[in-house]
C-alpha atoms as a PDB file:
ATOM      1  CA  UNK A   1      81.235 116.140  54.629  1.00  0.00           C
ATOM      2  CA  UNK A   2      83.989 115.036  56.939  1.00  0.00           C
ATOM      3  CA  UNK A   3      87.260 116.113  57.791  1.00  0.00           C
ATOM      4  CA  UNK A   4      88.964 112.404  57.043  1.00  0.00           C
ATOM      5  CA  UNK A   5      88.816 112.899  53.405  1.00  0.00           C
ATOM      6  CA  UNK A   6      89.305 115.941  51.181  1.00  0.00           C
ATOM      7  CA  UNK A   7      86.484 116.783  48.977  1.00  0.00           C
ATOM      8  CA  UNK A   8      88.079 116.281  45.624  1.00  0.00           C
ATOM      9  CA  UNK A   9      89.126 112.723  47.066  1.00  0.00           C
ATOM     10  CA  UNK A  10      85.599 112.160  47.578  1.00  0.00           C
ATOM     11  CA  UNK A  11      84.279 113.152  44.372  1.00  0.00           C
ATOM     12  CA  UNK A  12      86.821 111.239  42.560  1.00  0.00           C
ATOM     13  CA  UNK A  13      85.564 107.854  44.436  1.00  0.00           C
ATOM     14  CA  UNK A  14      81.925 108.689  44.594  1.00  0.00           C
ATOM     15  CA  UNK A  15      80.919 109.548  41.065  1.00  0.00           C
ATOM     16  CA  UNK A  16      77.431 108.199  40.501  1.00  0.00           C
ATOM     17  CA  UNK A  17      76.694 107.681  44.526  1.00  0.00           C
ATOM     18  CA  UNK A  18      73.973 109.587  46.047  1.00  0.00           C
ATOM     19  CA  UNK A  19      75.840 112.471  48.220  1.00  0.00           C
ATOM     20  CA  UNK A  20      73.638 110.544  51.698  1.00  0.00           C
ATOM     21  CA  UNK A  21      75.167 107.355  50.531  1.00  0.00           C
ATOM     22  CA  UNK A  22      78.901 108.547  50.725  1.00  0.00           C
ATOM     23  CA  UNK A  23      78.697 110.787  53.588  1.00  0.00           C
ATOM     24  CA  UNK A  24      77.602 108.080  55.233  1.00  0.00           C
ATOM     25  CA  UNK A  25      80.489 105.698  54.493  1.00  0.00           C
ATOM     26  CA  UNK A  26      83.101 108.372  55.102  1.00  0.00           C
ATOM     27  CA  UNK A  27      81.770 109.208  58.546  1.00  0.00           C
ATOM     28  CA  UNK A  28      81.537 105.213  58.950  1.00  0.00           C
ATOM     29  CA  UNK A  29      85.235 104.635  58.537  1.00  0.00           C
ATOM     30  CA  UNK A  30      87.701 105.281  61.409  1.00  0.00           C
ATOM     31  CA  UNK A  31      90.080 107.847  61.586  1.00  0.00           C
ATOM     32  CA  UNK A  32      93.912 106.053  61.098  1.00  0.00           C
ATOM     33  CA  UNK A  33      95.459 107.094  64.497  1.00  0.00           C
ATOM     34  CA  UNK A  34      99.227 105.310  64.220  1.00  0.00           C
ATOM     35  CA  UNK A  35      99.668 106.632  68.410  1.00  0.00           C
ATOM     36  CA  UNK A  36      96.563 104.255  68.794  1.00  0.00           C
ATOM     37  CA  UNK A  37      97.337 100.532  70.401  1.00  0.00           C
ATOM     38  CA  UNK A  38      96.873  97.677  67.470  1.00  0.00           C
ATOM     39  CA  UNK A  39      97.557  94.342  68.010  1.00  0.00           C
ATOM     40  CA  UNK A  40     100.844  92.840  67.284  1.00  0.00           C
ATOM     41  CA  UNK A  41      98.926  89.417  66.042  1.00  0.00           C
ATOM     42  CA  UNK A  42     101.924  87.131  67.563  1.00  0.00           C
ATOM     43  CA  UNK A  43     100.937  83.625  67.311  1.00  0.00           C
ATOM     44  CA  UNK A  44     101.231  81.510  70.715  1.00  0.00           C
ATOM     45  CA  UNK A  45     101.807  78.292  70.909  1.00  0.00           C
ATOM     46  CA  UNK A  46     100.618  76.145  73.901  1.00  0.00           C
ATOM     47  CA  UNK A  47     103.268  74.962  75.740  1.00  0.00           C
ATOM     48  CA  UNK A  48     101.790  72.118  77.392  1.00  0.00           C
ATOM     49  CA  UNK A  49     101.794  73.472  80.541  1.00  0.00           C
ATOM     50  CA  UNK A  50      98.208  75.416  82.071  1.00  0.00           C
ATOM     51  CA  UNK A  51     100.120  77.816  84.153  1.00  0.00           C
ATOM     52  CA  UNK A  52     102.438  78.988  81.628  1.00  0.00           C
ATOM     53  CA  UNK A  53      99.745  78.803  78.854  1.00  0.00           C
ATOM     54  CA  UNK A  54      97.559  81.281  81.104  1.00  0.00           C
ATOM     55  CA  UNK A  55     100.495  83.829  81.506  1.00  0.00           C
ATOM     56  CA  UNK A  56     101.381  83.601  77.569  1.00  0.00           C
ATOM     57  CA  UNK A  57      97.222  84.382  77.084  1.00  0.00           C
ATOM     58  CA  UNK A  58      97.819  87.108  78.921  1.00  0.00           C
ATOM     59  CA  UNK A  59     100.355  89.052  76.760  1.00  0.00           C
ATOM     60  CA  UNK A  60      97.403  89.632  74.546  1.00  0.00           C
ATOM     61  CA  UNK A  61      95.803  92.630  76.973  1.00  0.00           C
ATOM     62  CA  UNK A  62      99.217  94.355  75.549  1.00  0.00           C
ATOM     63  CA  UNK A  63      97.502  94.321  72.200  1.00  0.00           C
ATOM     64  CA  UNK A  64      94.529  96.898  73.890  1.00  0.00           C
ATOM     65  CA  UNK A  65      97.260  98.923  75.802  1.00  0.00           C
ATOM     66  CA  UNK A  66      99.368 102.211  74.738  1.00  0.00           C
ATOM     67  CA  UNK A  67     102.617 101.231  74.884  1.00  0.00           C
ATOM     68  CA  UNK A  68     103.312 102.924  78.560  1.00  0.00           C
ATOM     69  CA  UNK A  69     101.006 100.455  79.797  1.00  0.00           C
ATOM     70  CA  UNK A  70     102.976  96.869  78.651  1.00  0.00           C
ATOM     71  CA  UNK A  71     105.407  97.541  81.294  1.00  0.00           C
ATOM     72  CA  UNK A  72     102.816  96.654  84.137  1.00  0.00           C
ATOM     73  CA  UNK A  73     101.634  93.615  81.788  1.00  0.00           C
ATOM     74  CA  UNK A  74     105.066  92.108  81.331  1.00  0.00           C
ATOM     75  CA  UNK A  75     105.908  92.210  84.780  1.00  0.00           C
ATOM     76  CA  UNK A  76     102.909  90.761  85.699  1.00  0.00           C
ATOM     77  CA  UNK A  77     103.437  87.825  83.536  1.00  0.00           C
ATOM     78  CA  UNK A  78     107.223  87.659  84.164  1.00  0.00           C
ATOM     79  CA  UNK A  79     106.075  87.113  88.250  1.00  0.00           C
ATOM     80  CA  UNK A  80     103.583  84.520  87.038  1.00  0.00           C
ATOM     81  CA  UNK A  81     106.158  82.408  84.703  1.00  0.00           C
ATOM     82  CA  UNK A  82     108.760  82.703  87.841  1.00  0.00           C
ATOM     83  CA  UNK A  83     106.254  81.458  89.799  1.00  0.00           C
ATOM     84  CA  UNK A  84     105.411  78.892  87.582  1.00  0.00           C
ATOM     85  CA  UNK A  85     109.040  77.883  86.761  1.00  0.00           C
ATOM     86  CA  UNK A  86     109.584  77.720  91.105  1.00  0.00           C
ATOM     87  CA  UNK A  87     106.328  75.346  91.186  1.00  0.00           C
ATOM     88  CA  UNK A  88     107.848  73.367  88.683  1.00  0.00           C
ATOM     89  CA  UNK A  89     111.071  72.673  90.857  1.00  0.00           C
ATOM     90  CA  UNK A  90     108.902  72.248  94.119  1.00  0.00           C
ATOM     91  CA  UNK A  91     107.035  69.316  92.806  1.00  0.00           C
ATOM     92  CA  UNK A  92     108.485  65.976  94.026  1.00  0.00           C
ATOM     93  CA  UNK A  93     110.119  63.931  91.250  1.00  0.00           C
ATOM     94  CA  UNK A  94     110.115  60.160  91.157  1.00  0.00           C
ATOM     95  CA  UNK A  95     112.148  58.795  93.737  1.00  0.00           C
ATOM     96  CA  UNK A  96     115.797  57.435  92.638  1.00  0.00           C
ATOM     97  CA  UNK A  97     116.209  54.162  92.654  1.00  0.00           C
ATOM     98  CA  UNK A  98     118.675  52.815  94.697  1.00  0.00           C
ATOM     99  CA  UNK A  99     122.534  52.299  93.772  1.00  0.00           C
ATOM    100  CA  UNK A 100     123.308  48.280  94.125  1.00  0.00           C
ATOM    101  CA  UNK A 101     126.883  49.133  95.472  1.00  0.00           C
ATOM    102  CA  UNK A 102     126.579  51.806  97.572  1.00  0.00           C
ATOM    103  CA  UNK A 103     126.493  49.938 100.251  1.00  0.00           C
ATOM    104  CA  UNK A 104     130.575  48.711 100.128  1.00  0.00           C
ATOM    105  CA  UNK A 105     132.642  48.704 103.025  1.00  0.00           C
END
């Protein structure tokens, strides 16, 4: 038998199961570990933009993670939406069409 579940637990579930049949499915189910890394299951909207899309995808390799390793994550994505953000403001905008009157003595 296994360690996960107490015999009398067990017993109580599998009346009428062959003894292979639930030593099987007890060994079968994981161990609840609440120190393990679960996903958070935060939805993510596109926001239009590739770049910043990418860096948002990439909050989900927190979900894998123990929690001493999001730090390196989140400033990973923070440098890629600043970089993002300062690509945004580098691009050249339409020019500005000129004033009529600026031209006044």
């Amino acid at each position: 038998m296994s360690d996960s579940l107490p015999e009398a637990e067990v017993g109580a579930v599998a009346e009428g199961v062959p003894e292979a049949v639930v030593e099987a499915v007890v060994e079968a189910e994981p161990a609840y570990d609440p120190a393990a890394p679960a996903p958070l299951h935060v939805d993510r909207a596109p926001s239009g933009n590739a770049d910043v899309d990418a860096q948002l995808g990439r909050l989900a390799d927190t979900d894998h993670l123990a929690t001493d390793g999001h730090v390196e994550v989140y400033e990973d994505v923070h440098r890629g939406l600043r970089d993002a953000l300062t690509a945004l403001d580098a691009r050249p905008g339409p020019p500005v069409p000129p004033r009529p009157y600026d031209n006044r003595s």
